[in-house]
Protein backbone atom coordinates (compact mmCIF):
# COMPACT_ATOMS: atom_id res chain seq x y z
CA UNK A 1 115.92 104.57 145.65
CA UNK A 2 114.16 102.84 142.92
CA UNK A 3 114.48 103.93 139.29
CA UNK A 4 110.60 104.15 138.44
CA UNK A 5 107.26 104.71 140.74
CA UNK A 6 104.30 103.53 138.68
CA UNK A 7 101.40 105.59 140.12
CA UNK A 8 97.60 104.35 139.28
CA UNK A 9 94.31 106.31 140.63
CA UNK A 10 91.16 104.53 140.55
CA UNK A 11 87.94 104.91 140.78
CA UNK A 12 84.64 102.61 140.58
CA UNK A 13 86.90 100.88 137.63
CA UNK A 14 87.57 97.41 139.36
CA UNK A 15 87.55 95.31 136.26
CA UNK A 16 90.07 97.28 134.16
CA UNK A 17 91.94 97.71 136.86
CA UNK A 18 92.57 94.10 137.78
CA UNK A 19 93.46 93.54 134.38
CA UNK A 20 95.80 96.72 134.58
CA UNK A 21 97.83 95.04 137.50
CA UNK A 22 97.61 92.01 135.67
CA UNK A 23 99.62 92.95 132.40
CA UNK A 24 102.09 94.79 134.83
CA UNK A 25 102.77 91.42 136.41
CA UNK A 26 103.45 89.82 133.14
CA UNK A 27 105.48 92.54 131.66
CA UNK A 28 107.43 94.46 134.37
CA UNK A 29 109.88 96.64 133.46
CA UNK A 30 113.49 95.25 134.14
CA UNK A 31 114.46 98.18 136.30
CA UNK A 32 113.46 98.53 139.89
CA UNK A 33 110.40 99.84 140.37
CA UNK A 34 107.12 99.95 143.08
CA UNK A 35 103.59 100.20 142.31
CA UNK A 36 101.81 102.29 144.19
CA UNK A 37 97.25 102.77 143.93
CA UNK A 38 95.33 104.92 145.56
CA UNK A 39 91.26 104.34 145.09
CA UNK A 40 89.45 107.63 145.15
CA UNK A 41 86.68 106.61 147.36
CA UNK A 42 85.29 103.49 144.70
CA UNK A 43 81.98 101.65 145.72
CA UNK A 44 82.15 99.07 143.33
CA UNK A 45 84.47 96.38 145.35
CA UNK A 46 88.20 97.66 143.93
CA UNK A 47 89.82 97.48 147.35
CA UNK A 48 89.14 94.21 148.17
CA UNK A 49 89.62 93.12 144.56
CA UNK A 50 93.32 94.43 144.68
CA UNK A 51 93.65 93.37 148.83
CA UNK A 52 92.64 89.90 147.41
CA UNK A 53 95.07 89.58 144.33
CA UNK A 54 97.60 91.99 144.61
CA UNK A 55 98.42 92.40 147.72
CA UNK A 56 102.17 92.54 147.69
CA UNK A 57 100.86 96.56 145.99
CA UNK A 58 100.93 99.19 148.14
CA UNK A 59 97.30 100.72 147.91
CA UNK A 60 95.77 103.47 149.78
CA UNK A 61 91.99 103.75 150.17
CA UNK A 62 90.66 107.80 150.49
CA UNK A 63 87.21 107.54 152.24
CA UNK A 64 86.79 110.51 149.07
CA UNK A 65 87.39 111.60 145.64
CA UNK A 66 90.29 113.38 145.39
CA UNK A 67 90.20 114.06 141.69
CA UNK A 68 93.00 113.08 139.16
CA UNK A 69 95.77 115.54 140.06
CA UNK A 70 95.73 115.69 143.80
CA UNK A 71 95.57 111.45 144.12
CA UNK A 72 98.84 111.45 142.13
CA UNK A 73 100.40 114.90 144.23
CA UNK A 74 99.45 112.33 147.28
CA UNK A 75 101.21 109.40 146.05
CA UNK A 76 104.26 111.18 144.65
CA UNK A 77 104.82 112.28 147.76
CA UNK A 78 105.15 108.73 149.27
CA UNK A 79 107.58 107.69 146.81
CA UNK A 80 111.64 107.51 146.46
CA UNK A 81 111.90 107.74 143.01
CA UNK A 82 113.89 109.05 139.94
CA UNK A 83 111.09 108.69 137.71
CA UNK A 84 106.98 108.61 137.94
CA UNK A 85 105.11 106.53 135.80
CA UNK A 86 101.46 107.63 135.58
CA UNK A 87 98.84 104.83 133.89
CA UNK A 88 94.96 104.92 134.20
CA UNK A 89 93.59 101.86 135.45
CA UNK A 90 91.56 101.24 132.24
CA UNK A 91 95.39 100.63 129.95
CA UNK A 92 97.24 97.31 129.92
CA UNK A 93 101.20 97.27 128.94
CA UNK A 94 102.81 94.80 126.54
CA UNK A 95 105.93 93.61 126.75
CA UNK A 96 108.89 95.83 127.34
CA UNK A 97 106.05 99.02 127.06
CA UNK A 98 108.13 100.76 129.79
CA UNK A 99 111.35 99.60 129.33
CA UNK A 100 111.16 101.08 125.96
CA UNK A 101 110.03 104.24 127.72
CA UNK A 102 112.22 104.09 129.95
CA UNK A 103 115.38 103.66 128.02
CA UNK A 104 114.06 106.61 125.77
CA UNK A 105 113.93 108.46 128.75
CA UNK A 106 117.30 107.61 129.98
CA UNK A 107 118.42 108.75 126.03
CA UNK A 108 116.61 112.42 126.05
CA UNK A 109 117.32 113.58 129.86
CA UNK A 110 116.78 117.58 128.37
CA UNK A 111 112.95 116.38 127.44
CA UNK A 112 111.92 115.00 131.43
CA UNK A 113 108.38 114.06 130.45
CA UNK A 114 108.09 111.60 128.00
CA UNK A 115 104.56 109.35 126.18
CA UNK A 116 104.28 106.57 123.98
CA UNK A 117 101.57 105.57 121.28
CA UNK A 118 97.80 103.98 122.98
CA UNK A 119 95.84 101.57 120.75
CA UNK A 120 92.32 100.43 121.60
CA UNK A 121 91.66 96.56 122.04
CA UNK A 122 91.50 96.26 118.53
CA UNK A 123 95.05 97.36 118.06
CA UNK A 124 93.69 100.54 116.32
CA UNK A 125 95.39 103.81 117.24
CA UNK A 126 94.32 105.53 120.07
CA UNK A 127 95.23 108.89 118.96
CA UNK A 128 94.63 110.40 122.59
CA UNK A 129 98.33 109.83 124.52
CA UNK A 130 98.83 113.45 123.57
CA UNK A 131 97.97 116.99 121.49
CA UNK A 132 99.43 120.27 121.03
CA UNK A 133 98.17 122.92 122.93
CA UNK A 134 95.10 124.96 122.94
CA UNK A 135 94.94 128.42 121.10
CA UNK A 136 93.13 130.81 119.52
CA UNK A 137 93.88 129.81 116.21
CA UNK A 138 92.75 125.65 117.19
CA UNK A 139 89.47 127.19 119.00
CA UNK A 140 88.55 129.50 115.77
CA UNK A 141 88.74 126.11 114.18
CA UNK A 142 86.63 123.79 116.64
CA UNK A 143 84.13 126.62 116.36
CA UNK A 144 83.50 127.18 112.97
CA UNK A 145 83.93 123.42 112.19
CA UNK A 146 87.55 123.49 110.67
CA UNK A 147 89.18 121.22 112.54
CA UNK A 148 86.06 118.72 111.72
CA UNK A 149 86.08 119.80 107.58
CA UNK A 150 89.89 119.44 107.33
CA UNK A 151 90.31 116.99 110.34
CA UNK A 152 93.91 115.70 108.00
CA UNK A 153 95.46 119.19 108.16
CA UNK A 154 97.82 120.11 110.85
CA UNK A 155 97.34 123.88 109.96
CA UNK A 156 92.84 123.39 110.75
CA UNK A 157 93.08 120.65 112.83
CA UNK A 158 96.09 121.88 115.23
CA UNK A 159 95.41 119.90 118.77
CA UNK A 160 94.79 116.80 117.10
CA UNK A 161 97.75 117.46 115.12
CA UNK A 162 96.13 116.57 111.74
CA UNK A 163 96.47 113.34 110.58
CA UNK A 164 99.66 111.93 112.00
CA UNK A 165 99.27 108.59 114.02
CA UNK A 166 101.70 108.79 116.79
CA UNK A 167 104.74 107.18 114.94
CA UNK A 168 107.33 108.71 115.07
CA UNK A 169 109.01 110.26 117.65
CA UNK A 170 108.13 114.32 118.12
CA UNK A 171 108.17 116.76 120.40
CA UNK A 172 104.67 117.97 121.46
CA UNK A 173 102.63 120.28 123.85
CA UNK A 174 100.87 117.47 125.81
CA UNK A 175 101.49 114.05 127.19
CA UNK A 176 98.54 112.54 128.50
CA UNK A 177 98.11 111.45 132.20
CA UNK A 178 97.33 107.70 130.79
CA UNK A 179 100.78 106.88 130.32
CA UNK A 180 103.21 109.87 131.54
CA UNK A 181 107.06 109.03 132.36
CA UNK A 182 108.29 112.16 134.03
CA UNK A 183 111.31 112.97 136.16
CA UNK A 184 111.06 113.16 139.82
CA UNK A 185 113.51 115.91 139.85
CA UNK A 186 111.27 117.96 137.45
CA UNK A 187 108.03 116.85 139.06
CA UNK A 188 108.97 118.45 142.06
CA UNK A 189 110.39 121.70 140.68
CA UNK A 190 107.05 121.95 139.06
CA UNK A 191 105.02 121.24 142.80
CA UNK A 192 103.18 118.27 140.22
CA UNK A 193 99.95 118.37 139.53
CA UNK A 194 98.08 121.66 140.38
CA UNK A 195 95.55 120.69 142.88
CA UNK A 196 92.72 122.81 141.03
CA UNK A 197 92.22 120.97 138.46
CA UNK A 198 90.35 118.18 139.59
CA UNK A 199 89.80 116.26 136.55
CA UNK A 200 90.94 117.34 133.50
CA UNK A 201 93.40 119.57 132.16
CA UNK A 202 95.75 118.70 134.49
CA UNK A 203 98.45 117.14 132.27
CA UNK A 204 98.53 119.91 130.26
CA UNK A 205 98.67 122.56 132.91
CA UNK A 206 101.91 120.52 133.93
CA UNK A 207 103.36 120.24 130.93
CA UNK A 208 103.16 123.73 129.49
CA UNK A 209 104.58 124.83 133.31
CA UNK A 210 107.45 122.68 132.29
CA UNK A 211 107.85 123.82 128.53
CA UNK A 212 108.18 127.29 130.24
CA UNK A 213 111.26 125.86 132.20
CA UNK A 214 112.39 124.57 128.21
CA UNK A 215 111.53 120.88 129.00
CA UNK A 216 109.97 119.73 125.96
CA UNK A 217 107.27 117.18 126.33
CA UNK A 218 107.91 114.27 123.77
CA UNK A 219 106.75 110.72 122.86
CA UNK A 220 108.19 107.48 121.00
CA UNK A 221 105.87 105.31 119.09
CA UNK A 222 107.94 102.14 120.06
CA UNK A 223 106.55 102.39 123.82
CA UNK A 224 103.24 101.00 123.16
CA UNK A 225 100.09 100.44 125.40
CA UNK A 226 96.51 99.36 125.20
CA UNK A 227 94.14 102.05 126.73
CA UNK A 228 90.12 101.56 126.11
CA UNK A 229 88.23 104.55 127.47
CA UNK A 230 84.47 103.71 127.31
CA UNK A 231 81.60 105.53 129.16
CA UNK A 232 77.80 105.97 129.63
CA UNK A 233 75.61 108.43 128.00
CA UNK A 234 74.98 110.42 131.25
CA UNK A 235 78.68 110.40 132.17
CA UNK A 236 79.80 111.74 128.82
CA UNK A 237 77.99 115.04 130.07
CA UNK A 238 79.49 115.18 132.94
CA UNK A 239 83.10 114.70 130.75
CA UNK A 240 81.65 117.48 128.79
CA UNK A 241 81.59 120.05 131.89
CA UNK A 242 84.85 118.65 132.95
CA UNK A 243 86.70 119.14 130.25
CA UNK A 244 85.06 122.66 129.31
CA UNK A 245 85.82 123.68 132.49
CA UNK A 246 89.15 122.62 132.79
CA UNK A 247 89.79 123.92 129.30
CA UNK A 248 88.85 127.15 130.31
CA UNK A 249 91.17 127.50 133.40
CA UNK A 250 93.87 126.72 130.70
CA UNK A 251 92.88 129.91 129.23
CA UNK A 252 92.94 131.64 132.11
CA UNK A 253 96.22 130.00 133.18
CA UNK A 254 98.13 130.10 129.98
CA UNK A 255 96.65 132.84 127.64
CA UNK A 256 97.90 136.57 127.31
CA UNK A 257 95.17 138.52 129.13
CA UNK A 258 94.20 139.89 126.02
CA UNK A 259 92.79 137.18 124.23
CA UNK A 260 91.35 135.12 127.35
CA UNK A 261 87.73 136.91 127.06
CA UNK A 262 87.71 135.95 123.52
CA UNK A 263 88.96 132.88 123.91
CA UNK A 264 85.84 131.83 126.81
CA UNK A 265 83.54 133.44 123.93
CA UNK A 266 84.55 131.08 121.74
CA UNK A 267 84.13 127.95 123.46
CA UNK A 268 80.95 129.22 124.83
CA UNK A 269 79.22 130.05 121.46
CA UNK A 270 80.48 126.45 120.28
CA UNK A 271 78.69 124.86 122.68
CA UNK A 272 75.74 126.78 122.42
CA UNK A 273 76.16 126.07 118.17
CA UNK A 274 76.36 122.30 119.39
CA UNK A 275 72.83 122.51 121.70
CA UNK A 276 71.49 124.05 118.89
CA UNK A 277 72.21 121.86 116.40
CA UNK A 278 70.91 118.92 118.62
CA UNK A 279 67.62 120.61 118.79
CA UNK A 280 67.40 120.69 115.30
CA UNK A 281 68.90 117.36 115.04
CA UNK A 282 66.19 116.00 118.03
CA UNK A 283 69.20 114.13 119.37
CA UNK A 284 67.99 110.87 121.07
CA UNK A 285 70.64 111.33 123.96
CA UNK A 286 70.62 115.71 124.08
CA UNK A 287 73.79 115.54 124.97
CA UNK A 288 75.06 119.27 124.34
CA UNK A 289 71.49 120.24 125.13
CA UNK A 290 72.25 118.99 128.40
CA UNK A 291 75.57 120.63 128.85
CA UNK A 292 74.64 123.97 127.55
CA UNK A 293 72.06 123.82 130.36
CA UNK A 294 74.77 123.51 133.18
CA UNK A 295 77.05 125.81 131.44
CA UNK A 296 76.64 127.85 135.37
CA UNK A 297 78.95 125.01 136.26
CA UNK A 298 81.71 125.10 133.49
CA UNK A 299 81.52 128.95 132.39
CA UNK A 300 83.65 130.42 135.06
CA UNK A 301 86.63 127.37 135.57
CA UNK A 302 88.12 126.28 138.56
CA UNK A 303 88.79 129.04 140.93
């Protein structure tokens, strides 16, 4: 059995993640460890790019997208493991990113899933390795433009968690799927990901199942790595109607029944406040226009 499984899905992202397998050649952790891929159905030559240059990886090629969660269940299921390291093609590790991580790990065994701090290229801070939790409360803020007026505050700007910039170590709601450490043991008490969130929301449905079983997500700023998220105009709509719609199985997931129908009404008039606005605005690339307009395929979640 090896002490860490690093698990990467891909898709159509050949370039980052060449460079992805790269830094994990230059900086592997010290402990024993496999790499495992799995390409969900990519066009854009990352099989034979990783068949070429890595092959001493074990990669798996789906003939379709699986989405996020299930590519991971898939994998996890392949490996002998004590813990499962999840990275997104597009990040990069320095050295001793997951020893650090690793030896944190090994230091708070009540926590079993742990995150680090992301930068961008530029060494800037990448605030998105992990938030606190949706509620009420946060989505009266997004709404009526709190959490954008006070983005500093903690108390308006809850999910972002205010201000703070990843470092120092605390215990939050969500660890992001980018770079996840998690216990094998817990992973499969918790079944992993839940297959029905396809993209999005994923992470946190996991880690609020395991906060309910009182194992506190929580990150380190010393485990550091680079993770550049970048995407067209056309597929930040489609992110949009993702992410909605994952966000609203949350609510239906995680909410007391009695403030789910508010909560949907919420994010629903925000993004109608939003396609308004860019009318008004005559934005160039109508991008909440645009997702208002499919709201048929966000409104209702994944069933």
């Amino acid at each position: 059995m090896t002490e860490i499984g690093i698990i990467i899905i891909n898709y159509n992202s050949r370039e980052e993640l060449e460079k992805c397998l790269n830094s994990l050649e230059q900086h592997p952790p010290s402990t024993s460890h496999d790499i495992m891929v799995l390409d969900n159905g990519s066009y854009d030559g990352s099989e034979q790019m990783v068949k070429t240059k890595f092959n001493h990886i074990t990669f798996i090629q789906s003939e379709k997208n699986l989405g996020f969660g299930q590519a991971n269940n898939l994998i996890a299921q392949q490996l002998n493991t004590k813990y499962y390291l999840l990275l997104n093609p597009d990040t990069e590790v320095f050295e001793n990113s997951i020893d650090i991580l690793y030896k944190f790990a090994k230091s708070r065994p009540d926590n079993g899933i742990y995150g680090g701090q992301t930068v961008y290229a530029d060494g800037s801070i990448n605030i998105a390795s992990c938030w606190n939790k949706m509620t009420l409360w946060s989505l009266i803020c997004s709404t009526t433009g709190l959490s954008k007026i006070f983005a500093k505050s903690e108390f308006f700007n809850p999910e972002k968690i205010g201000d703070w910039k990843r470092d120092s170590v605390r215990e939050i709601d969500i660890v992001v799927g980018c770079f996840m450490l998690i216990e094998a043991a817990l992973w499969d008490k918790l079944r992993g990901f839940n297959p029905k969130y396809w993209l999005y929301g994923e992470e946190s449905d996991l880690c609020l199942r395991a906060k309910k079983i009182s194992a506190q997500p929580i990150i380190t700023p010393e485990a550091v790595i680079m993770h550049s998220i970048g995407a067209s105009s056309s597929d930040q709509s489609q992110r949009k109607i993702l992410v909605l719609k994952s966000k609203i199985t949350l609510i239906k997931d995680h909410w007391p029944k009695y403030q789910q129908k508010l909560g949907i009404g919420l994010m629903v008039l925000e993004s109608y406040l939003r396609h308004l606005k860019c009318k008004v605005q005559n934005c160039p690339d109508n991008l909440w226009t645009r997702v208002w307009n499919s709201k048929n395929k966000w409104i209702d979640g994944y069933e």
